[in-house]
C-alpha atoms as a PDB file:
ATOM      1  CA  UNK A   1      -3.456  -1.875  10.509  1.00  0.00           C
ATOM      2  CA  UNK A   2      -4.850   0.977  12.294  1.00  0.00           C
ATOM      3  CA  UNK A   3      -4.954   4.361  10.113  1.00  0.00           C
ATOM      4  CA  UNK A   4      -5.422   8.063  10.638  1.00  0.00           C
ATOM      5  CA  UNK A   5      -5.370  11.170   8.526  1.00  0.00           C
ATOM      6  CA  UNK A   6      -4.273  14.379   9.921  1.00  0.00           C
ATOM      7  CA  UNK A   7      -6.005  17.377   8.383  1.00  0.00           C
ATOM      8  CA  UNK A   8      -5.714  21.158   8.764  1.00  0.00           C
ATOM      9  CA  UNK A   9      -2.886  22.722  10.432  1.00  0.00           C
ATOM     10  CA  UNK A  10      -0.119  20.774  12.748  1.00  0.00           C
ATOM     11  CA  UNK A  11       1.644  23.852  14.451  1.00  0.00           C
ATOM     12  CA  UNK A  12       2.010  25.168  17.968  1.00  0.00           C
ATOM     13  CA  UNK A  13      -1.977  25.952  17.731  1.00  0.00           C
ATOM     14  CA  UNK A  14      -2.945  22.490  17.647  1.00  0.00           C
ATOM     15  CA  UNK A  15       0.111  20.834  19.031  1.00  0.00           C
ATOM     16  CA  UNK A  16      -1.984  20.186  22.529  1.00  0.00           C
ATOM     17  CA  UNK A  17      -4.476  18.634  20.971  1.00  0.00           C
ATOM     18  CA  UNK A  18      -3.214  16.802  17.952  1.00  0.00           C
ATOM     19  CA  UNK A  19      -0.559  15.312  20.777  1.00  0.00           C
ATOM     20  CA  UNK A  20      -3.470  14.065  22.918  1.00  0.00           C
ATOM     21  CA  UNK A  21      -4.568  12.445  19.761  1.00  0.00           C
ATOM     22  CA  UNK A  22      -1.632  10.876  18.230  1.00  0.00           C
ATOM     23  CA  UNK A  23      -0.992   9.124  21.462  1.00  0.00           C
ATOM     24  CA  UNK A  24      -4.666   7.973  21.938  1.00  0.00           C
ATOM     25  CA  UNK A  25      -3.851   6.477  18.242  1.00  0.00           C
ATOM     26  CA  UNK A  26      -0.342   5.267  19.108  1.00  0.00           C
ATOM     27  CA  UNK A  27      -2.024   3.053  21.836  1.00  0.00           C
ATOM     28  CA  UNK A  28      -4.538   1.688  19.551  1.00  0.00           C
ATOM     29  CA  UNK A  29      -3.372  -1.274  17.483  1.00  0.00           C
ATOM     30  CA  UNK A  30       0.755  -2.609  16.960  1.00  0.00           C
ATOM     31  CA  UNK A  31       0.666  -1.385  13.232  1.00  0.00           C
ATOM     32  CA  UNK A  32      -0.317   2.260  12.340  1.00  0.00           C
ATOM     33  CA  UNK A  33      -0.529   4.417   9.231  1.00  0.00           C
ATOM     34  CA  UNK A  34      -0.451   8.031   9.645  1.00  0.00           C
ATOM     35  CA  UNK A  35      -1.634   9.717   6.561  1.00  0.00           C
ATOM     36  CA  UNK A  36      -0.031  13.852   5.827  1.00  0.00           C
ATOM     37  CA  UNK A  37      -1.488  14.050   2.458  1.00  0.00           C
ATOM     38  CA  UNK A  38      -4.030  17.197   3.944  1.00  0.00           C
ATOM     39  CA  UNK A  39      -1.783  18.603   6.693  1.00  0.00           C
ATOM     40  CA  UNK A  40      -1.715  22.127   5.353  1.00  0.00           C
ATOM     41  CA  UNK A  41       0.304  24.369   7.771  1.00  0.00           C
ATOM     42  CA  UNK A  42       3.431  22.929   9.920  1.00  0.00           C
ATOM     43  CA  UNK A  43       5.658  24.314  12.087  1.00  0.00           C
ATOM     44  CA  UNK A  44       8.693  22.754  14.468  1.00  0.00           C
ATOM     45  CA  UNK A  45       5.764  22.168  17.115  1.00  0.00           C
ATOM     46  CA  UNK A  46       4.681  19.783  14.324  1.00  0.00           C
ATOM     47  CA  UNK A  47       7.670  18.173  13.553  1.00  0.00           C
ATOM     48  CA  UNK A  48       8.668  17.670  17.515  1.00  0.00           C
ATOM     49  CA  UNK A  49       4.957  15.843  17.272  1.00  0.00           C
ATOM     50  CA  UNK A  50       5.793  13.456  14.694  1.00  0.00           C
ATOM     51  CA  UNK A  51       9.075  12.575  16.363  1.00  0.00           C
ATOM     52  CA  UNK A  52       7.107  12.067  19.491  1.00  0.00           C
ATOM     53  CA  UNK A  53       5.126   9.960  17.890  1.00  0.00           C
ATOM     54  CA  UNK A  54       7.587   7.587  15.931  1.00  0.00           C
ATOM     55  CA  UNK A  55       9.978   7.642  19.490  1.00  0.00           C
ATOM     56  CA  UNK A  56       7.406   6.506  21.039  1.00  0.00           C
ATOM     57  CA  UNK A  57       6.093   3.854  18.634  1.00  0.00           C
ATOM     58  CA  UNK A  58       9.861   2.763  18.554  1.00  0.00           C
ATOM     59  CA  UNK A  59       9.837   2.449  22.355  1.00  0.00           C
ATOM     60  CA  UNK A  60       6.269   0.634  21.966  1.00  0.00           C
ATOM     61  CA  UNK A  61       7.951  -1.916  19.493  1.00  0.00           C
ATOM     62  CA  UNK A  62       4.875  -0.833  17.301  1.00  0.00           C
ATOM     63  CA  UNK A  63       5.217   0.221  13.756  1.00  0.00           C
ATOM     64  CA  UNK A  64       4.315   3.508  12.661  1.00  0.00           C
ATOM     65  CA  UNK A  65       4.460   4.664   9.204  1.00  0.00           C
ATOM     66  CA  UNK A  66       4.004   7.948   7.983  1.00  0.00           C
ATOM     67  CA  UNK A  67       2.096   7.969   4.105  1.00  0.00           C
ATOM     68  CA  UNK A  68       1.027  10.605   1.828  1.00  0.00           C
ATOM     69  CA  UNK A  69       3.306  13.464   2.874  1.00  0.00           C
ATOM     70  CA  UNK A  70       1.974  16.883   1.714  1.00  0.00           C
ATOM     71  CA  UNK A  71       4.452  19.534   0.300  1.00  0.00           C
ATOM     72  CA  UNK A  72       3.798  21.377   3.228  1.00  0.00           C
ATOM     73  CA  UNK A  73       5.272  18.190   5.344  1.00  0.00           C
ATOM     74  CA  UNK A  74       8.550  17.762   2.711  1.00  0.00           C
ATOM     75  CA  UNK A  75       9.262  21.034   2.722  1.00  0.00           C
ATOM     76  CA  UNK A  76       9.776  21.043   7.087  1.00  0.00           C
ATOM     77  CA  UNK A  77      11.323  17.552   6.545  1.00  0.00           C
ATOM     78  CA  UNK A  78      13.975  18.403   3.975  1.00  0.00           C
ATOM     79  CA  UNK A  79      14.102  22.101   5.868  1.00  0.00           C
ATOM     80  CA  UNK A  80      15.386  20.147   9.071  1.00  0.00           C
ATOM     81  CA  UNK A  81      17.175  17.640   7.072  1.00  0.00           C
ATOM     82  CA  UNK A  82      14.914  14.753   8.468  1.00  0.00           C
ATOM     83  CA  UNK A  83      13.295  13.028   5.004  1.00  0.00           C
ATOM     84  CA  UNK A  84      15.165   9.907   5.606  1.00  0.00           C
ATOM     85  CA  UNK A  85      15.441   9.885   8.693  1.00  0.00           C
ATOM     86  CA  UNK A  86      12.029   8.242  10.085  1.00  0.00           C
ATOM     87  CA  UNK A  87      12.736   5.388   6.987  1.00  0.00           C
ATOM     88  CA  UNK A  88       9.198   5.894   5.206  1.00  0.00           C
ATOM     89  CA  UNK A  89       9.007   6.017   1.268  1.00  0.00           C
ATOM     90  CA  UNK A  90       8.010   9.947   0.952  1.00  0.00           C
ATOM     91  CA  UNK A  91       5.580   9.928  -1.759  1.00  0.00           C
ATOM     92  CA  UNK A  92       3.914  13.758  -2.716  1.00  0.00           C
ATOM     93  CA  UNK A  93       0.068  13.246  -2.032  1.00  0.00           C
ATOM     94  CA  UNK A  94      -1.855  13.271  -5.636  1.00  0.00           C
ATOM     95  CA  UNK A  95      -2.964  16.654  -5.281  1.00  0.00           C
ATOM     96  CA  UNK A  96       0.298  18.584  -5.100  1.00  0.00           C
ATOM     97  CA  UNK A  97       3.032  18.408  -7.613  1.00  0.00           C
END
């Protein structure tokens, strides 16, 4: 299983890049971990990434698995009414409570 950790911001700043990224990662293995725990701004240009990224897993017949979701994360998710949506376990990273 492939894994990456997102860290910083995941807005319409670093939407370009962070989506050149995620795909690079998306093409890298069939199972992948995406860890939130230290994403510490988001925005709907983060969200739309995320979709992206689980459409296009879906499409890829790869599984993709979002882990560690920081309050930051929740908060957009349950905001847009999408925290069951991508069928992960949403577990608060350790540091936030």
């Amino acid at each position: 299983m492939r894994k990456l950790e997102i860290e910083g911001e995941l807005t319409i700043f670093t939407a370009a890049k962070q989506k050149i990224e995620l795909l690079e990662f998306l093409a890298s293995d069939k199972e992948l971990e995406l860890n939130l725990s230290k994403v510490t701004e988001m925005d709907t240009a983060g969200l739309q990434l995320l979709i992206l990224a689980k459409r296009e897993a879906a499409q890829a017949h790869k599984t993709l698995k979002f882990v560690m979701h920081s309050k930051v994360v929740l908060d957009i998710l349950e905001l847009a009414n999408l925290t069951t949506t991508f069928g992960d376990q949403v577990v608060l990273a350790h540091n936030e409570g």
